[in-house]
Structure formats: C-alpha cells, structure tokens
PDB file of N, CA and C in Angstrom:
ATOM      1  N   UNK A   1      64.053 -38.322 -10.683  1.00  0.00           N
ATOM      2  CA  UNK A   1      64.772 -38.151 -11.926  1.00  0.00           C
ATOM      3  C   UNK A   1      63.895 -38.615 -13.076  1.00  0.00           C
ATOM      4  N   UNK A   2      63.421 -37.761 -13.995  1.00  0.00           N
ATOM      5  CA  UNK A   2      62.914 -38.255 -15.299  1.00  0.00           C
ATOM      6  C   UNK A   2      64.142 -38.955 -16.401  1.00  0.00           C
ATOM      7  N   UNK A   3      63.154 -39.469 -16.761  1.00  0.00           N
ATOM      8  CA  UNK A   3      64.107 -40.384 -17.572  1.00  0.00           C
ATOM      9  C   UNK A   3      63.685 -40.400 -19.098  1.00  0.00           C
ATOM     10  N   UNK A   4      64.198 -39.812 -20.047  1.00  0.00           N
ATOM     11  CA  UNK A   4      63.898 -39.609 -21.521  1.00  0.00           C
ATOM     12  C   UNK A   4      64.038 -41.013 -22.240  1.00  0.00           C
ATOM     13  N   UNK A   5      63.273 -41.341 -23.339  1.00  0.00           N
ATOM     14  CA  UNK A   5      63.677 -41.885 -24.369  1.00  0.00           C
ATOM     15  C   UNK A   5      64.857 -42.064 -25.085  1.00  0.00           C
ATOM     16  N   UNK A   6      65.192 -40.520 -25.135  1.00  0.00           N
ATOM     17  CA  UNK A   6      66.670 -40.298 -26.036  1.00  0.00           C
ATOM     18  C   UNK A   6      67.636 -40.244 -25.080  1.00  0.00           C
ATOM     19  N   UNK A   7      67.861 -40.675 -23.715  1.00  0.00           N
ATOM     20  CA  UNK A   7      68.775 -40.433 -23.045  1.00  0.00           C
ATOM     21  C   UNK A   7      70.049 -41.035 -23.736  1.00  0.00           C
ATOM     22  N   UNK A   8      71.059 -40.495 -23.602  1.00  0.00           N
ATOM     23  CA  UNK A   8      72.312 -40.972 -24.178  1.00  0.00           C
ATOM     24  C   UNK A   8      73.181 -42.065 -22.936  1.00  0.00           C
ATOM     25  N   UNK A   9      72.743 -43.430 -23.488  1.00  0.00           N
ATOM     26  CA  UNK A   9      73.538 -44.702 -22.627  1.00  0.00           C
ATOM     27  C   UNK A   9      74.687 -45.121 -22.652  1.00  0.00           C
ATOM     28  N   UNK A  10      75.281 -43.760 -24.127  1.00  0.00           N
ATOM     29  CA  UNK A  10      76.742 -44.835 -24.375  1.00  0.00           C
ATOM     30  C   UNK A  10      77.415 -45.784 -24.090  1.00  0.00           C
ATOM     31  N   UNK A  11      76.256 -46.462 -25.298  1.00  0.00           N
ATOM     32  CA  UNK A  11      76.767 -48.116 -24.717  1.00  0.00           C
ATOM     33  C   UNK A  11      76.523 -48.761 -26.441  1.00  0.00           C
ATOM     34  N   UNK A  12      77.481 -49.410 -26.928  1.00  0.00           N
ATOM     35  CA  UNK A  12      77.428 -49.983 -28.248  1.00  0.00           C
ATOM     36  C   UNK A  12      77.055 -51.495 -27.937  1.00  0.00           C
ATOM     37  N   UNK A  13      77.552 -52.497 -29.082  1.00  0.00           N
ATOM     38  CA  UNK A  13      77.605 -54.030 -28.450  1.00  0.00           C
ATOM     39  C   UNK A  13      78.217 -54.220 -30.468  1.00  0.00           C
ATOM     40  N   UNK A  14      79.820 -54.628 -30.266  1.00  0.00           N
ATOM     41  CA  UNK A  14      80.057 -55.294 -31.719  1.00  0.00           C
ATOM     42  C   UNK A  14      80.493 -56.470 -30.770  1.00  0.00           C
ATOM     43  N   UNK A  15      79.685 -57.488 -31.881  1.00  0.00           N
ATOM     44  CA  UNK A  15      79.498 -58.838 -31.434  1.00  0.00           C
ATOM     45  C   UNK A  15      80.500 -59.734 -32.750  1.00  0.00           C
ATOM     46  N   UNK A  16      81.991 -59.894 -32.786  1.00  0.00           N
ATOM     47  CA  UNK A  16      82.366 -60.904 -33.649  1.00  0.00           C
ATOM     48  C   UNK A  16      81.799 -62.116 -34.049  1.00  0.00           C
ATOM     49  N   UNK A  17      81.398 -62.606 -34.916  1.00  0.00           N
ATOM     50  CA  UNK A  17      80.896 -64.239 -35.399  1.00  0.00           C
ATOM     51  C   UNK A  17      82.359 -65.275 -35.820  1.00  0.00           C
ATOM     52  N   UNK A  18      82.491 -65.765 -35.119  1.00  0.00           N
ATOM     53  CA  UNK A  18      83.522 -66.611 -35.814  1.00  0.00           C
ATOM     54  C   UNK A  18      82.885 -68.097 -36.656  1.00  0.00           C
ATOM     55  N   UNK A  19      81.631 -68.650 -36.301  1.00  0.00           N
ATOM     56  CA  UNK A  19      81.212 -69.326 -36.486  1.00  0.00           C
ATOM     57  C   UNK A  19      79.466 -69.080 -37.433  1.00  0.00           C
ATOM     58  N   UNK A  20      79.388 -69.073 -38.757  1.00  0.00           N
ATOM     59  CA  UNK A  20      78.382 -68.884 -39.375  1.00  0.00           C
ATOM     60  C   UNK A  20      77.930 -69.951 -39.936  1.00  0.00           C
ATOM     61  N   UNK A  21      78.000 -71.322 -39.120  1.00  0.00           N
ATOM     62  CA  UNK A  21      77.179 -72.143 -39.584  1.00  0.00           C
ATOM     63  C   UNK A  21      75.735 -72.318 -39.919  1.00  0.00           C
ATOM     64  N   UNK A  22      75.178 -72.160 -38.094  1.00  0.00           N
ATOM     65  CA  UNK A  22      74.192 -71.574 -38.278  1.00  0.00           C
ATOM     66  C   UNK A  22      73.359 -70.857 -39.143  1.00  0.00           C
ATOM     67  N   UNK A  23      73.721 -69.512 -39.512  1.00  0.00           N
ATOM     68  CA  UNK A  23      72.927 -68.940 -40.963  1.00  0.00           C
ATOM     69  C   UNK A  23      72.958 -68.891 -41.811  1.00  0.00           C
ATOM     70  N   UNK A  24      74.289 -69.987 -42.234  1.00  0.00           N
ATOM     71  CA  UNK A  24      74.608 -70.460 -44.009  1.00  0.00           C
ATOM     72  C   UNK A  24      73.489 -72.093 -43.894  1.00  0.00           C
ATOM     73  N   UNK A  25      73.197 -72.614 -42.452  1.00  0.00           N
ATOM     74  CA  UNK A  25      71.890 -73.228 -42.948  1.00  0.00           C
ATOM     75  C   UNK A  25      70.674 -72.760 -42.871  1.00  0.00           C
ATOM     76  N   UNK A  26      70.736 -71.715 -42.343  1.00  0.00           N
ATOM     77  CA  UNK A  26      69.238 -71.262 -42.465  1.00  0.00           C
ATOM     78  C   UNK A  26      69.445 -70.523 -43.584  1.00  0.00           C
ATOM     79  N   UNK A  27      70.333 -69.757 -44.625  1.00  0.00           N
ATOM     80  CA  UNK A  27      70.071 -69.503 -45.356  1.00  0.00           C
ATOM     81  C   UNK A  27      69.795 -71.098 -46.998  1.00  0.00           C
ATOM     82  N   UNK A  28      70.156 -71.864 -46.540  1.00  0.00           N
ATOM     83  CA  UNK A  28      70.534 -73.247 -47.338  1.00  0.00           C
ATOM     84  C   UNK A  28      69.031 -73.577 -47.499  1.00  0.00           C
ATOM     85  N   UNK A  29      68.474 -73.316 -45.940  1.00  0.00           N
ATOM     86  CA  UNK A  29      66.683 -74.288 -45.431  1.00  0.00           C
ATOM     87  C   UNK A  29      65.969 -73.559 -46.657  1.00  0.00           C
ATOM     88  N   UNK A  30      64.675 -74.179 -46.348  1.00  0.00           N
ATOM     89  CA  UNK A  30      63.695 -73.511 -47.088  1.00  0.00           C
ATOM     90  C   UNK A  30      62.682 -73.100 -45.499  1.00  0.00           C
ATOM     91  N   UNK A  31      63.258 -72.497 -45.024  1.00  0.00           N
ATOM     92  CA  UNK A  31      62.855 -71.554 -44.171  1.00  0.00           C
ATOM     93  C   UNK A  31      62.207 -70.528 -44.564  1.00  0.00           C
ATOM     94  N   UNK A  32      60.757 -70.279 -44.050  1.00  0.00           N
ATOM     95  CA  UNK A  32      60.523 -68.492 -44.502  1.00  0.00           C
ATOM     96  C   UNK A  32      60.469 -67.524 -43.494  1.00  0.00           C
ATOM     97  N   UNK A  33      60.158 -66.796 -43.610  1.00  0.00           N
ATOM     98  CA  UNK A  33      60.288 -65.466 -42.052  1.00  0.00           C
ATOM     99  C   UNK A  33      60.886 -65.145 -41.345  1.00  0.00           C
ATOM    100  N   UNK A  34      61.437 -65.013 -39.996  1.00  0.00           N
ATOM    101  CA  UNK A  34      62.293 -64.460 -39.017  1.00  0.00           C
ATOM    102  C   UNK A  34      62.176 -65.659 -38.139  1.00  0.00           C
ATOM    103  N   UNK A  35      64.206 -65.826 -37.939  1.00  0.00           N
ATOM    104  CA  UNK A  35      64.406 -67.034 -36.976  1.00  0.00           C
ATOM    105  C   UNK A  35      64.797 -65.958 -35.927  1.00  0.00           C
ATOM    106  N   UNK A  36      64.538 -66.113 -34.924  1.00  0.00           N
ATOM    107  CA  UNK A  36      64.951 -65.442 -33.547  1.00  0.00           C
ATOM    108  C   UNK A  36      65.727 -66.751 -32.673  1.00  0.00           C
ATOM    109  N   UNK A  37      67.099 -65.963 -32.760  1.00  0.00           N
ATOM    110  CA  UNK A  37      68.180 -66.932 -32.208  1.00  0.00           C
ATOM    111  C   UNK A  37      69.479 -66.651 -31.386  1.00  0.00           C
ATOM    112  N   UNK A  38      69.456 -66.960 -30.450  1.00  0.00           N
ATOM    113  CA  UNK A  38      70.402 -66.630 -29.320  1.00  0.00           C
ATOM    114  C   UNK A  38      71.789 -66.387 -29.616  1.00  0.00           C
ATOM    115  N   UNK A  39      72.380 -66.085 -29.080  1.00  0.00           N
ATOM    116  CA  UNK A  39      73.597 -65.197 -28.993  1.00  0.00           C
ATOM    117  C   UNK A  39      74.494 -65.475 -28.166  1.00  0.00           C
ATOM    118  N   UNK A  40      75.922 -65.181 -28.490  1.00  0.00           N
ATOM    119  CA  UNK A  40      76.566 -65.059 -27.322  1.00  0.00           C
ATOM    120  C   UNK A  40      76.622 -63.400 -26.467  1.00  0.00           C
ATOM    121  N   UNK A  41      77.123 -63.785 -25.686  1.00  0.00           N
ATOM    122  CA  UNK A  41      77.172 -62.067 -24.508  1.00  0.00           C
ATOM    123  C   UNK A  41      77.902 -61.785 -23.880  1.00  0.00           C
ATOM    124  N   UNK A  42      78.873 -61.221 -24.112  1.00  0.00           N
ATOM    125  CA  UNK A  42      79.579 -60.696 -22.500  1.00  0.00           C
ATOM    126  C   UNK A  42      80.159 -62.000 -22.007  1.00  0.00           C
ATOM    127  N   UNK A  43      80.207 -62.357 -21.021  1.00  0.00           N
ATOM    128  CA  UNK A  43      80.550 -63.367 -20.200  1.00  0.00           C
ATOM    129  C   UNK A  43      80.064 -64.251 -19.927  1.00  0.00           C
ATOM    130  N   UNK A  44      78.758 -64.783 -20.486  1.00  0.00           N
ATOM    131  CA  UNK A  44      77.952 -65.316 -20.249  1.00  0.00           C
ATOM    132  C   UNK A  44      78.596 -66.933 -21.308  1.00  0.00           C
ATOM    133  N   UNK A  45      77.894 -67.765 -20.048  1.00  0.00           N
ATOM    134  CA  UNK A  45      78.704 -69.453 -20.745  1.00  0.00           C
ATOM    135  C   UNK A  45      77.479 -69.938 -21.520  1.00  0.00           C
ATOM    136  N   UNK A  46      77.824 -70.665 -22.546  1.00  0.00           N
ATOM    137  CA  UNK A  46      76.337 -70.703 -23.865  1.00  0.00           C
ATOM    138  C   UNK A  46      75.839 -69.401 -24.429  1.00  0.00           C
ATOM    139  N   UNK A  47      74.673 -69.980 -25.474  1.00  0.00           N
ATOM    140  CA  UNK A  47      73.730 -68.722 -25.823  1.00  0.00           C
ATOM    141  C   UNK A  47      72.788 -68.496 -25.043  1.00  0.00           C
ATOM    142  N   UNK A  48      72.749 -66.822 -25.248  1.00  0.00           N
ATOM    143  CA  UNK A  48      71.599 -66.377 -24.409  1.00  0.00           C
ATOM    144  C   UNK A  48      71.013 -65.660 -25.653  1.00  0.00           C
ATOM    145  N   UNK A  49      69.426 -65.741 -24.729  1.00  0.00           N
ATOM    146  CA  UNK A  49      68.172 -64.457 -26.182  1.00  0.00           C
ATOM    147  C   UNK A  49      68.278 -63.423 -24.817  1.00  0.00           C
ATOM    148  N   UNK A  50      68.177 -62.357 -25.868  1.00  0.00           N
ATOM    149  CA  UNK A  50      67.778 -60.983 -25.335  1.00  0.00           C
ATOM    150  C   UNK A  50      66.748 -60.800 -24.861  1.00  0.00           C
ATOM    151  N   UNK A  51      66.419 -59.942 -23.713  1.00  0.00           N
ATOM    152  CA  UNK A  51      65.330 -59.732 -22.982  1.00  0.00           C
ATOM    153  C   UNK A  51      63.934 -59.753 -23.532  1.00  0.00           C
ATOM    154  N   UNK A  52      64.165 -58.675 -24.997  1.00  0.00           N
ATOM    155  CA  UNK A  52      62.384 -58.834 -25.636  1.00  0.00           C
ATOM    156  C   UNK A  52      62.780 -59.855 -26.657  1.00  0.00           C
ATOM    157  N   UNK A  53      62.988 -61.004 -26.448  1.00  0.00           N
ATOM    158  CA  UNK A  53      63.135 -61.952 -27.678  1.00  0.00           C
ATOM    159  C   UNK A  53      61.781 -62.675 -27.178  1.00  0.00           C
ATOM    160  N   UNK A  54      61.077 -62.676 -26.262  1.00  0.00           N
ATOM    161  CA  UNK A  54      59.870 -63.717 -26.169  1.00  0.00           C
ATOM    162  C   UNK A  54      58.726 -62.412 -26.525  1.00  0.00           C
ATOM    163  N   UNK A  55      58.498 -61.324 -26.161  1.00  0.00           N
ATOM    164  CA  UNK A  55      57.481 -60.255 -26.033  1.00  0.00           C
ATOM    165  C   UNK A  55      57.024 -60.134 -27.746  1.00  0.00           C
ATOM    166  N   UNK A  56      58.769 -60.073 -28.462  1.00  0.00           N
ATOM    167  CA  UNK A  56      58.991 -59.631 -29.652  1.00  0.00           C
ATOM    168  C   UNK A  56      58.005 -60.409 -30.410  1.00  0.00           C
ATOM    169  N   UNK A  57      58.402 -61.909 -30.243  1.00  0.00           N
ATOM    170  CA  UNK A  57      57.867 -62.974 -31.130  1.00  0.00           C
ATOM    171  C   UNK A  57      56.276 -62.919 -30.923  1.00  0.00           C
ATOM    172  N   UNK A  58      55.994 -63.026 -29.544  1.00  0.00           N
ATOM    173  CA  UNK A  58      54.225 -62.967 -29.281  1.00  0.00           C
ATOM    174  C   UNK A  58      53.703 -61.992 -30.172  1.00  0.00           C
ATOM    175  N   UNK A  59      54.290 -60.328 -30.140  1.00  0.00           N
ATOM    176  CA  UNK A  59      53.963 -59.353 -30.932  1.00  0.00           C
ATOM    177  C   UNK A  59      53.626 -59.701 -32.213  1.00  0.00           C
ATOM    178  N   UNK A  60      55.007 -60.235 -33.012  1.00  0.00           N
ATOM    179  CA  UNK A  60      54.946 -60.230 -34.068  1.00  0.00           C
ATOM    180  C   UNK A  60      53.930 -61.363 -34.517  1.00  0.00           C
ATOM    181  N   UNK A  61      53.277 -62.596 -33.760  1.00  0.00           N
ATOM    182  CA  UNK A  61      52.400 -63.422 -33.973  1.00  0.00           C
ATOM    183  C   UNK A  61      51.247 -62.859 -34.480  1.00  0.00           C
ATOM    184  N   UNK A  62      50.620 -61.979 -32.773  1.00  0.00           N
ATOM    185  CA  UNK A  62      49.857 -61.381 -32.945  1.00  0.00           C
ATOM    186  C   UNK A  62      49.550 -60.457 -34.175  1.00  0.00           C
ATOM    187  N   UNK A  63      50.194 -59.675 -34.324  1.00  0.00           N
ATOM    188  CA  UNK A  63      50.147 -58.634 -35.536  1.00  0.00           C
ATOM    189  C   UNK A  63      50.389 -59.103 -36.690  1.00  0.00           C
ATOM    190  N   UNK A  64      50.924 -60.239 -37.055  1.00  0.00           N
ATOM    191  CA  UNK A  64      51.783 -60.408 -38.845  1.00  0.00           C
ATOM    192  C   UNK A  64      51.311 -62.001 -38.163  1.00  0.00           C
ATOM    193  N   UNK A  65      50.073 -62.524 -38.435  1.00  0.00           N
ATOM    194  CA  UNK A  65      50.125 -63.877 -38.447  1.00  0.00           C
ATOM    195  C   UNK A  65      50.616 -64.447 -39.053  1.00  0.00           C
ATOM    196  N   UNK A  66      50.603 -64.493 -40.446  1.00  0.00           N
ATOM    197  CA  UNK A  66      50.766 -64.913 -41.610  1.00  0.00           C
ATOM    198  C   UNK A  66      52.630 -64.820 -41.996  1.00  0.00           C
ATOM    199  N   UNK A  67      52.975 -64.588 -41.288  1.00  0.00           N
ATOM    200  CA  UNK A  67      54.749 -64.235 -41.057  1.00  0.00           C
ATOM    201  C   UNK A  67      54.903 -65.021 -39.819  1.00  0.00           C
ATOM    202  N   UNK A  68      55.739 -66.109 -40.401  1.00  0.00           N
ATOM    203  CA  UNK A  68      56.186 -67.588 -40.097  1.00  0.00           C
ATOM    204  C   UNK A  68      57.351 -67.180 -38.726  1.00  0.00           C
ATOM    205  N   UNK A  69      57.178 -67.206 -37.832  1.00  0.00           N
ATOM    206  CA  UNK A  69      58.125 -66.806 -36.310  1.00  0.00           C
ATOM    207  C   UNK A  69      58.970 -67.743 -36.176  1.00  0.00           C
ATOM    208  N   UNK A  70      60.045 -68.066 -35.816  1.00  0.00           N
ATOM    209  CA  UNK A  70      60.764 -69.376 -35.045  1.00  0.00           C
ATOM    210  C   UNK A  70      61.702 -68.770 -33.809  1.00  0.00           C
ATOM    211  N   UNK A  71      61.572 -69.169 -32.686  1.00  0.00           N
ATOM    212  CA  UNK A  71      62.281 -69.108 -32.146  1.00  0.00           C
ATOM    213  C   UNK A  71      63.305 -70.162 -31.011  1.00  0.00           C
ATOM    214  N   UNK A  72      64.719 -69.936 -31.955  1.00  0.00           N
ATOM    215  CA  UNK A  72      65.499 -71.365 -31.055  1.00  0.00           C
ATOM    216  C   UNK A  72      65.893 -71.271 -29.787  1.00  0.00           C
ATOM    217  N   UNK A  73      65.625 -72.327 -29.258  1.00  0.00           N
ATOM    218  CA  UNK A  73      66.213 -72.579 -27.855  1.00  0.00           C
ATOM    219  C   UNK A  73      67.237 -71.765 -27.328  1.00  0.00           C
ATOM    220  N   UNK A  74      67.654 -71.710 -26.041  1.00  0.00           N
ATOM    221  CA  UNK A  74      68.754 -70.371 -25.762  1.00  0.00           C
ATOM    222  C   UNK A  74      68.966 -71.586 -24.110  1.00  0.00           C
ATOM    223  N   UNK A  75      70.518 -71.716 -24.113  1.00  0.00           N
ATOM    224  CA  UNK A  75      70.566 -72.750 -22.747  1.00  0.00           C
ATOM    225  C   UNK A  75      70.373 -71.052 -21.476  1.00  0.00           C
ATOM    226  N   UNK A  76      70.504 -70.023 -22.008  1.00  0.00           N
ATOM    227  CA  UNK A  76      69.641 -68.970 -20.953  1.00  0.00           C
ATOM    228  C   UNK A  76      69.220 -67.294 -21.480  1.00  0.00           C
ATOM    229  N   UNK A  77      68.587 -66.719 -20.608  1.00  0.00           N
ATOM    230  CA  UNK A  77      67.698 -65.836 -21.111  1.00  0.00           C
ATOM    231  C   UNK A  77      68.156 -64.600 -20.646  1.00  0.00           C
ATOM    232  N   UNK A  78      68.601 -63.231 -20.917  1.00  0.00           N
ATOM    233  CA  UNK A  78      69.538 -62.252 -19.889  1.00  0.00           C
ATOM    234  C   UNK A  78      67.462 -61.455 -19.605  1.00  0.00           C
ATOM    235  N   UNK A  79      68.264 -60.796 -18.438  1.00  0.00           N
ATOM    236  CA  UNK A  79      66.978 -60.239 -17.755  1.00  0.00           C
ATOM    237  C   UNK A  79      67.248 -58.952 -17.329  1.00  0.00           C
ATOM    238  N   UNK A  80      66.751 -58.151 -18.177  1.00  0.00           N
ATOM    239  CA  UNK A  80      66.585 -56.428 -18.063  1.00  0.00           C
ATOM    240  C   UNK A  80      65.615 -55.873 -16.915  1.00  0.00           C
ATOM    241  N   UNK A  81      66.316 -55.708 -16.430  1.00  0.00           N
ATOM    242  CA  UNK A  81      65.418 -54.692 -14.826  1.00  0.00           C
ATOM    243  C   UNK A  81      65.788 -53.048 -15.390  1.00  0.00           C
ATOM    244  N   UNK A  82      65.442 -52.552 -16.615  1.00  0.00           N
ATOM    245  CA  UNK A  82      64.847 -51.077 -17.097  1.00  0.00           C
ATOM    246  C   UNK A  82      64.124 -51.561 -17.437  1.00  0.00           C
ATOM    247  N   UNK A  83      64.003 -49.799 -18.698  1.00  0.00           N
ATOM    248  CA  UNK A  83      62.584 -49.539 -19.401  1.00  0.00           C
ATOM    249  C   UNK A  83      63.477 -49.753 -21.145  1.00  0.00           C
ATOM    250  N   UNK A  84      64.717 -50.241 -21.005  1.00  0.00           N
ATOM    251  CA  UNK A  84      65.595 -49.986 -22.194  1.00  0.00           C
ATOM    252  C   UNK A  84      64.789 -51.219 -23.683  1.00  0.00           C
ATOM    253  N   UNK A  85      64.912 -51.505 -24.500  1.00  0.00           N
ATOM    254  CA  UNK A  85      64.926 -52.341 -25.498  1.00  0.00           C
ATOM    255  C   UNK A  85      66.009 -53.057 -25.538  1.00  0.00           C
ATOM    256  N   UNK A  86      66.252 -54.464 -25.639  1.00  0.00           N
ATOM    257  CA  UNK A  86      67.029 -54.937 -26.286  1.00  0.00           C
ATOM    258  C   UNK A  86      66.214 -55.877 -27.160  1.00  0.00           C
ATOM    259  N   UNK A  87      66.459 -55.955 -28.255  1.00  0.00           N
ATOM    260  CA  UNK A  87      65.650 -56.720 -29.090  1.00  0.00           C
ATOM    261  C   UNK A  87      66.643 -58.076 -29.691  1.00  0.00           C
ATOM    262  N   UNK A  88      66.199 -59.059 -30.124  1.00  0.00           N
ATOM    263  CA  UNK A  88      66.958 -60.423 -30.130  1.00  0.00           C
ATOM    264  C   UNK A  88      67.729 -60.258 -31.711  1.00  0.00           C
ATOM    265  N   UNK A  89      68.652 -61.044 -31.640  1.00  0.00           N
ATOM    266  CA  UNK A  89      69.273 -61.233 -33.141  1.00  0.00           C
ATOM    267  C   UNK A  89      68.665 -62.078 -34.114  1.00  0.00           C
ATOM    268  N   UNK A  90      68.190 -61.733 -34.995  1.00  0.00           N
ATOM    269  CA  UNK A  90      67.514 -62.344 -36.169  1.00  0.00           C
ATOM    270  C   UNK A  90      67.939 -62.693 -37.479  1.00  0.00           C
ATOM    271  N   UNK A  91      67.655 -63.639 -37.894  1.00  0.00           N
ATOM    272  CA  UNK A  91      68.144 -63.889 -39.407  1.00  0.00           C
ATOM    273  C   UNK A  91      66.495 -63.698 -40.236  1.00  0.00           C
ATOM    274  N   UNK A  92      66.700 -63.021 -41.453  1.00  0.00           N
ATOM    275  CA  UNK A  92      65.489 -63.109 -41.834  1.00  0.00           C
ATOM    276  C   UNK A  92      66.023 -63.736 -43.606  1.00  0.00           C
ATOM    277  N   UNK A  93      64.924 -64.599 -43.431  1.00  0.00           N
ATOM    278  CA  UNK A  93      64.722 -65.720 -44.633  1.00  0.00           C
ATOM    279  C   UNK A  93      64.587 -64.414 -45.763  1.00  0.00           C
ATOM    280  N   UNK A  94      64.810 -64.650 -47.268  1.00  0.00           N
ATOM    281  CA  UNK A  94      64.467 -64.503 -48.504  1.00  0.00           C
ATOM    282  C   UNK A  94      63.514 -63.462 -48.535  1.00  0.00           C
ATOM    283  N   UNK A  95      62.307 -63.816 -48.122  1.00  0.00           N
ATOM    284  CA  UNK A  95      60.606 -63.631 -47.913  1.00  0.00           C
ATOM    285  C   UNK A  95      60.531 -62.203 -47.418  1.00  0.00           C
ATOM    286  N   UNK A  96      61.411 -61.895 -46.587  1.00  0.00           N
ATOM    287  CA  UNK A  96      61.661 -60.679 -45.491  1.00  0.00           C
ATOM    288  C   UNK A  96      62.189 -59.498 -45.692  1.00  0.00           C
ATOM    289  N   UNK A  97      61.812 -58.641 -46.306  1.00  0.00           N
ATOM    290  CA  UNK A  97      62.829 -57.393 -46.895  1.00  0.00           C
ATOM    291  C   UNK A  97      63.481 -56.648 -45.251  1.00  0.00           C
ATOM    292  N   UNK A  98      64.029 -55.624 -45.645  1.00  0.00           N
ATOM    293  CA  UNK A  98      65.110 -55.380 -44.368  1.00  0.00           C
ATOM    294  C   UNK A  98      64.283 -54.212 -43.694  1.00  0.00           C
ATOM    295  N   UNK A  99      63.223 -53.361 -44.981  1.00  0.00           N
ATOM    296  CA  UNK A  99      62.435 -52.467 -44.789  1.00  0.00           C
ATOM    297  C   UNK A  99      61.696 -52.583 -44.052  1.00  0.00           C
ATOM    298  N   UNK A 100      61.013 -54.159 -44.690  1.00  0.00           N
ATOM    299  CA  UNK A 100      59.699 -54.678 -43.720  1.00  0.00           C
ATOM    300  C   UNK A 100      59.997 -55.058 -42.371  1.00  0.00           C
ATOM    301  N   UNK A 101      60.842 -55.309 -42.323  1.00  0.00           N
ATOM    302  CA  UNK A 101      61.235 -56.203 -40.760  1.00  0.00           C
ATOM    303  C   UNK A 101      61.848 -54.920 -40.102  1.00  0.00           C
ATOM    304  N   UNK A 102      62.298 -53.742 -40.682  1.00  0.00           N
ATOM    305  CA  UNK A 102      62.865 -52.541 -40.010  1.00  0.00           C
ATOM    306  C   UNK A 102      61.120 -51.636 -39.051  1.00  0.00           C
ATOM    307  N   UNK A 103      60.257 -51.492 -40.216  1.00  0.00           N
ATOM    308  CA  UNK A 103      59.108 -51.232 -39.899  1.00  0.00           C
ATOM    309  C   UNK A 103      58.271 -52.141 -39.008  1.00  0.00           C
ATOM    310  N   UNK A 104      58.823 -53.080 -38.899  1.00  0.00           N
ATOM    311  CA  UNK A 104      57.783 -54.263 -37.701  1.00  0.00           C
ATOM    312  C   UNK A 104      58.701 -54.055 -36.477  1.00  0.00           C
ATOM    313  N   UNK A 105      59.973 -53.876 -36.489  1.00  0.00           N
ATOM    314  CA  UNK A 105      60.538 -53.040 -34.998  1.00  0.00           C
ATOM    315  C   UNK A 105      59.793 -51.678 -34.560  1.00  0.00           C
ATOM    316  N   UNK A 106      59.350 -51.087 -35.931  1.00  0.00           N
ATOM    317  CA  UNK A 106      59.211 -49.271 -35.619  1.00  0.00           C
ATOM    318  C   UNK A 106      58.070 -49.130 -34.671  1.00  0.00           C
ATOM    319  N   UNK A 107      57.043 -50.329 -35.397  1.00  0.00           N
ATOM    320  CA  UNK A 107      55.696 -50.637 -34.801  1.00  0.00           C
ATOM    321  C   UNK A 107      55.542 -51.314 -33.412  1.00  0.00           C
ATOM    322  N   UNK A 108      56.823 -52.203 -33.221  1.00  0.00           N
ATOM    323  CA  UNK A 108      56.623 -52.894 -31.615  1.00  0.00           C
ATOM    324  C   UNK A 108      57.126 -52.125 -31.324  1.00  0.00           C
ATOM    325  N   UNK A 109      58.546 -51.178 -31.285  1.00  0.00           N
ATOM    326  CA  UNK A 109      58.496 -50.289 -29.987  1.00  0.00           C
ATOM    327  C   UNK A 109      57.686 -49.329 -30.153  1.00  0.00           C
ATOM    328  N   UNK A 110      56.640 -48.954 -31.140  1.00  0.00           N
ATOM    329  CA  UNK A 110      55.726 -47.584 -30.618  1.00  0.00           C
ATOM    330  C   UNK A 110      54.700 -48.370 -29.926  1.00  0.00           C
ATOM    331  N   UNK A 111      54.610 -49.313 -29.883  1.00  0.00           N
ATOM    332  CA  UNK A 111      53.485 -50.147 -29.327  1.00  0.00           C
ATOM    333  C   UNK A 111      54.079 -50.135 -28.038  1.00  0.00           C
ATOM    334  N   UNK A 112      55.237 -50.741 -27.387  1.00  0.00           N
ATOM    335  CA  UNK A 112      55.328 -50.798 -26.548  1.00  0.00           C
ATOM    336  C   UNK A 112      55.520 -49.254 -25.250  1.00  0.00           C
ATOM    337  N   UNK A 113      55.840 -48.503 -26.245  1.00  0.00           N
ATOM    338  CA  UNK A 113      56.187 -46.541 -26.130  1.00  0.00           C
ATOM    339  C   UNK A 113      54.521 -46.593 -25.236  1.00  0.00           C
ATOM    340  N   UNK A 114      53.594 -46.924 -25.793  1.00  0.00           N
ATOM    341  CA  UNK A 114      52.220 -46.202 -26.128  1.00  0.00           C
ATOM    342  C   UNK A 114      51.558 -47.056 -25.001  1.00  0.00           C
ATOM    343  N   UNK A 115      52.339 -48.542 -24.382  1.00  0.00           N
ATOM    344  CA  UNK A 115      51.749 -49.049 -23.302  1.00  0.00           C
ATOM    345  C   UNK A 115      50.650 -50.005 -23.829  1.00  0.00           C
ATOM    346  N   UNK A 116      50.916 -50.638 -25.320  1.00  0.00           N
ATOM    347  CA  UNK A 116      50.065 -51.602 -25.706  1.00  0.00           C
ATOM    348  C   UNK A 116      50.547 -52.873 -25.118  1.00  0.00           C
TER     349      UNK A 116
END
C-alpha cells in the first residue's frame, strides 16, 4: 500500500485550556522566541510533548541559531510509530511573527519530506 502525503486521516484535535496561567506568564516574562511546552492529551495523566517536539527544537537550533528555543519539561513524551507530523504546542514571545514561525514549520517539514 502506498501511502500519500495528502492522505485524508480525519482526525482533528480541539484542545480546551481552562487554565492560562502559564502563557499570561510567559507573555508577562521577558522571554524572547519560541517556548515549546507540553500539553495535555487524550487520556493521558500530566503533560505530555508531542512526538517532534525534541527533532523540532534541534532543527530549529540548528537552522535559526540566533532564535532563543526553550523547551519545558513534560512528566511524558507520546511516541508516534508513523511517518505523520505532530508538531508541539508553542507560545511565541513578541519577537516572533506568526508568518515567521509559520515559515520555520514550512521549512522543517520540507526538510524532513526531503530526508534531511
């Protein structure tokens, strides 16, 4: 069975916040760049980061040095056995337009598409 890119997974994820402490202080900090920060999931007890939340951050090191990374602790990590993306939830500081940080996804998954 080949397996497309565009295959249709119908599968969404709306995630309620009841609690925005968290990014009313990171928006408060003098934080700059992209915090990569765990989540709740499904059924899962604590926060978990998404599968490319460690690949993501190395990437974005590598490529955008100069663009300040953080990534918080997660008491666990979910683990993707595809070829799918899930990419981590981010808050991005001030510094970060939505464009730029839209285009630094466009670039890690063609990177990752292309087998870099």
């Amino acid at each position: 069975m080949n397996m497309d890119i565009f295959d249709n997974k119908d599968s969404c994820e709306v995630v309620i916040v009841d609690d925005d402490k968290e990014f009313r202080n990171f928006l408060n900090s003098s934080l700059s760049g992209i915090l990569i920060t765990p989540e709740k999931y499904q059924g899962c007890e604590g926060l978990v980061l998404k599968p490319d939340a460690g690949d993501f951050s190395k990437w974005l090191r590598k490529n955008k040095p100069e663009l300040n990374v953080e990534v918080r602790k997660a008491d666990k990590r979910l683990v993707l056995k595809s070829s799918d993306f899930w990419l981590p939830f981010v808050f991005l500081a001030q510094d970060v337009a939505l464009p730029f940080y839209l285009n630094l996804v466009t670039n890690y998954v063609y990177d990752r598409m292309k087998g870099a």
